[in-house]
N, C-alpha and C. Protein backbone atom coordinates (compact mmCIF):
# COMPACT_ATOMS: atom_id res chain seq x y z
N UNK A 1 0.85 -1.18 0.00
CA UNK A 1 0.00 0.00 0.00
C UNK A 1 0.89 1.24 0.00
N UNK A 2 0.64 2.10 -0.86
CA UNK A 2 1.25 3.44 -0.93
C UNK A 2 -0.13 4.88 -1.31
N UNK A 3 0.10 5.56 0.01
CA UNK A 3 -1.02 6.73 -0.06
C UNK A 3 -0.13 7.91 0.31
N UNK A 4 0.66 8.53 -0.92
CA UNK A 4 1.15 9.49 -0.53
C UNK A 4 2.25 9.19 0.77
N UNK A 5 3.12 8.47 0.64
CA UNK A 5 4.00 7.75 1.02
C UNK A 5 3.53 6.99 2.66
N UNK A 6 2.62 7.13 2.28
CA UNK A 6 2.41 6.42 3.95
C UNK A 6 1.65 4.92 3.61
N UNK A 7 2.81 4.05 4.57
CA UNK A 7 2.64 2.42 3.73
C UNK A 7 2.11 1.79 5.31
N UNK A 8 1.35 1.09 5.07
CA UNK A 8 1.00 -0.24 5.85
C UNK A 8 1.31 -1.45 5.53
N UNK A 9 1.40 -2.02 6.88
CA UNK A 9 1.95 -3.05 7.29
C UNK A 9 0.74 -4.43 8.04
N UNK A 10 0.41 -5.43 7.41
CA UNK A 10 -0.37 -6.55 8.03
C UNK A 10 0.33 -6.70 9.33
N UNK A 11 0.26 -6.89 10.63
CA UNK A 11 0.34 -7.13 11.14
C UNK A 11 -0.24 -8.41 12.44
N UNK A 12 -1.73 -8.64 12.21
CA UNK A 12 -2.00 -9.59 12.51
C UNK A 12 -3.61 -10.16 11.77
N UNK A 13 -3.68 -11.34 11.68
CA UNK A 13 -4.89 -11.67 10.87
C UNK A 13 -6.37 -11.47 11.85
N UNK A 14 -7.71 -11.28 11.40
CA UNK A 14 -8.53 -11.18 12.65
C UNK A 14 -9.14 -12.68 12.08
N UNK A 15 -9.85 -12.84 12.68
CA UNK A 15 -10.27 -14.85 12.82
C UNK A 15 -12.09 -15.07 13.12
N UNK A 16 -12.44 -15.14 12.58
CA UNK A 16 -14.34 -15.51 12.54
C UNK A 16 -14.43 -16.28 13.87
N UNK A 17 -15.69 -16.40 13.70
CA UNK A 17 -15.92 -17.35 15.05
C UNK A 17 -16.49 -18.82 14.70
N UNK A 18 -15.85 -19.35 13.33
CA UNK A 18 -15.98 -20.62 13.13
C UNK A 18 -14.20 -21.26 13.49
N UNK A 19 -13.45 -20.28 14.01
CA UNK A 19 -11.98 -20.45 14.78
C UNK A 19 -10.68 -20.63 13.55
N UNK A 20 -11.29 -20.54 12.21
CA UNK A 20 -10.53 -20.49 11.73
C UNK A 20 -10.46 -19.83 10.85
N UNK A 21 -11.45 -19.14 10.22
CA UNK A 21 -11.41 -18.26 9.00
C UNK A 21 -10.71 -16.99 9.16
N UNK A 22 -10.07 -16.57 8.19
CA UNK A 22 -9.34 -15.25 8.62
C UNK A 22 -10.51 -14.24 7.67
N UNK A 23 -10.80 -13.05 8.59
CA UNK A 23 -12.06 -12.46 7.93
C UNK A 23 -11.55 -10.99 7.81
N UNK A 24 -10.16 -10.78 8.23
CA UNK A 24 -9.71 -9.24 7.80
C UNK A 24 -8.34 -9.08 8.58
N UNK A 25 -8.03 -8.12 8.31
CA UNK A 25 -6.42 -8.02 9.10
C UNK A 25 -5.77 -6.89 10.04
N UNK A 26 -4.97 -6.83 10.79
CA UNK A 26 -4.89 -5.65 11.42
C UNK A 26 -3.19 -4.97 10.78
N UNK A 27 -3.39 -3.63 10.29
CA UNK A 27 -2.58 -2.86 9.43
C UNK A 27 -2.07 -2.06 10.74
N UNK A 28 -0.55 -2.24 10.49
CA UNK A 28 0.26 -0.47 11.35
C UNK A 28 0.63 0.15 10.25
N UNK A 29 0.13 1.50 10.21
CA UNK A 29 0.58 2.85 9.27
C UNK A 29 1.62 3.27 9.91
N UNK A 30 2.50 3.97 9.27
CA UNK A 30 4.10 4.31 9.36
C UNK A 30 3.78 5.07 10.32
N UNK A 31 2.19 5.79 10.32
CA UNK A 31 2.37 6.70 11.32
C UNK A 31 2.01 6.47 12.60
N UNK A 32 2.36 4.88 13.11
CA UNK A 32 2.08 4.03 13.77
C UNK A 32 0.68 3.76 14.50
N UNK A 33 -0.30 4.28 13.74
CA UNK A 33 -1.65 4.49 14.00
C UNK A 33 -1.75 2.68 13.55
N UNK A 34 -2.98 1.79 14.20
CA UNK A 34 -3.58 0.63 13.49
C UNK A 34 -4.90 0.96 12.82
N UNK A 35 -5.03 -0.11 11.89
CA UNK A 35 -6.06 0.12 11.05
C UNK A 35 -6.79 -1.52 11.02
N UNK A 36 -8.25 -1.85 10.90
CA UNK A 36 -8.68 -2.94 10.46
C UNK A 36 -9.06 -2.44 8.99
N UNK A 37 -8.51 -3.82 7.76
CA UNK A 37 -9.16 -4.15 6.51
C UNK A 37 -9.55 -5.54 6.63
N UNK A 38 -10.63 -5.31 6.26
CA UNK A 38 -11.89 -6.91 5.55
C UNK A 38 -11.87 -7.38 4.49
N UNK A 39 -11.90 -8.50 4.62
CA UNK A 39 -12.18 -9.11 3.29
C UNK A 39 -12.85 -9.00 2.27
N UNK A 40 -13.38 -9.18 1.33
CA UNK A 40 -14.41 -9.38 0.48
C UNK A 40 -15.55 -8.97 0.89
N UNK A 41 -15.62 -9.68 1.92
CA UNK A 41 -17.16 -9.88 2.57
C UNK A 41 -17.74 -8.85 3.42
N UNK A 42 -16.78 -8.06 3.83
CA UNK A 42 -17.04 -6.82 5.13
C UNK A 42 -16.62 -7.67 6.16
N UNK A 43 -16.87 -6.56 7.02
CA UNK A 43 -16.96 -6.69 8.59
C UNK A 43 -17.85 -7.72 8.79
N UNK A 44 -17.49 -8.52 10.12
CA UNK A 44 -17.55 -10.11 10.43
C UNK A 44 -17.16 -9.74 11.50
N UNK A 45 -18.33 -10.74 12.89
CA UNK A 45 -17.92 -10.94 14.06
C UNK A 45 -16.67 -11.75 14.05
N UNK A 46 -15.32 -10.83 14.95
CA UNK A 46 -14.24 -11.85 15.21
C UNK A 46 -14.20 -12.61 16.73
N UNK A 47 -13.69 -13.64 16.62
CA UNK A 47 -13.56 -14.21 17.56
C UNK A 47 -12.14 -14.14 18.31
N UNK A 48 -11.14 -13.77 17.34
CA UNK A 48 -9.81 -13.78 17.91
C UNK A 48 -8.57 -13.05 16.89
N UNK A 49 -7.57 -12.85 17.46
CA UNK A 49 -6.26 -12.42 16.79
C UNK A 49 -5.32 -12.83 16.85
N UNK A 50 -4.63 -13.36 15.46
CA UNK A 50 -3.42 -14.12 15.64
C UNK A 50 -2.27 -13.72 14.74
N UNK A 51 -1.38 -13.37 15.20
CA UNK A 51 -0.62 -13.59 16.88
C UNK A 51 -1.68 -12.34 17.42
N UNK A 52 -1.83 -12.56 18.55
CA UNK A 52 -2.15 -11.95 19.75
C UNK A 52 -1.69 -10.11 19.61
N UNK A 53 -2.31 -8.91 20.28
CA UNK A 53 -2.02 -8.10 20.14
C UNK A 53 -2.07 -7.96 21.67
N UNK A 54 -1.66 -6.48 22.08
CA UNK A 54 -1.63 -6.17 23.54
C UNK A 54 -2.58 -6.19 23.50
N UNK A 55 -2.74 -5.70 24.62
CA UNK A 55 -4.30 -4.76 25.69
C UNK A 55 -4.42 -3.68 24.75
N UNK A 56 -3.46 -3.03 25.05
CA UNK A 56 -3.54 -1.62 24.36
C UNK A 56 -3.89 -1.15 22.93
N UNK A 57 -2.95 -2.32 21.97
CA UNK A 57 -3.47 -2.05 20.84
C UNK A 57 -5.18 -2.93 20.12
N UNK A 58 -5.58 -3.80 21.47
CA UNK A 58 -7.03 -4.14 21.29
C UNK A 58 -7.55 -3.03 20.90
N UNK A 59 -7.67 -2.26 22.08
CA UNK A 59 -8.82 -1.33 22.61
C UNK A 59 -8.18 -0.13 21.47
N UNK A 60 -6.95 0.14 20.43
CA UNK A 60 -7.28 0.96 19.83
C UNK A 60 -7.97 0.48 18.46
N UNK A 61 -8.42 -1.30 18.29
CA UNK A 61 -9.16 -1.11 17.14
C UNK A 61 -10.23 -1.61 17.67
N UNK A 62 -10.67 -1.22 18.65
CA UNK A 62 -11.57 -1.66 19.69
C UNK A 62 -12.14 -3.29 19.45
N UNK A 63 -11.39 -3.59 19.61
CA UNK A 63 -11.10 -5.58 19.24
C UNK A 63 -12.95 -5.89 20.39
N UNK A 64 -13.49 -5.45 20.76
CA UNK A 64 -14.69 -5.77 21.68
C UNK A 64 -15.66 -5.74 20.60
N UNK A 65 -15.87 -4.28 20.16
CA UNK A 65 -16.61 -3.91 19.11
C UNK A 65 -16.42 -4.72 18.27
N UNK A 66 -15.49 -5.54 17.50
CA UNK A 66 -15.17 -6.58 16.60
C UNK A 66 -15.84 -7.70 16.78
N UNK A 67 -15.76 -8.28 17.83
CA UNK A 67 -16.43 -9.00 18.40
C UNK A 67 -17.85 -9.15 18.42
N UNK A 68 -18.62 -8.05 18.62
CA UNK A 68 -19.80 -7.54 18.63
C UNK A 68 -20.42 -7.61 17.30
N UNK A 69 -19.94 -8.00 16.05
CA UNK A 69 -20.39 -7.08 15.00
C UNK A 69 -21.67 -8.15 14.75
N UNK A 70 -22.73 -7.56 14.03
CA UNK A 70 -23.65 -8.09 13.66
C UNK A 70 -24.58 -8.98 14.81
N UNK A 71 -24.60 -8.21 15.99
CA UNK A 71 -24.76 -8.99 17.26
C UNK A 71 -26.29 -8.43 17.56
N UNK A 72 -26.49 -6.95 17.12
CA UNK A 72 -27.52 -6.13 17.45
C UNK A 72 -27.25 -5.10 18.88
N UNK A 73 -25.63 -5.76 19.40
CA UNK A 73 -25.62 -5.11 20.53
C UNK A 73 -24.77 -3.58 20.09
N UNK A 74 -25.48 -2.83 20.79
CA UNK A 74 -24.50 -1.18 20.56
C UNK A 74 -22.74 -1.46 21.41
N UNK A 75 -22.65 -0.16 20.69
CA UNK A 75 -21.27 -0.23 20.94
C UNK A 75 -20.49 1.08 21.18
């Protein structure tokens, strides 16, 4: 990816809740901000991240809300 020189980086896959599908990925921008991209399909309740991210960088792609998606529950 190149946007006016600012490149991302995959950093970890996000995972459905059939435990294995990978349904989008988690991106670090140079400007060390994270980003979620989806697949094909959109946004998809995840069940997990692999490899593992902190605490910290959960809650900045709010990995709960991920979780949540298509649940009916607010967020």
């Amino acid at each position: 990816m190149d946007d006016d020189k600012a490149e991302g980086v995959a950093i970890a896959n996000l995972i459905g809740t059939n435990g294995c599908s990978i349904v989008g990925w988690v991106y670090r921008w140079s400007t060390s901000e994270l980003a979620v991209m989806w697949d094909v399909c959109g946004p998809q309740p995840v069940s997990e991240i692999r490899p593992d991210l902190t605490a910290e960088q959960k809650q900045e792609i709010d990995f709960d809300g991920l979780k949540r998606i298509g649940s009916g529950e607010g967020g």
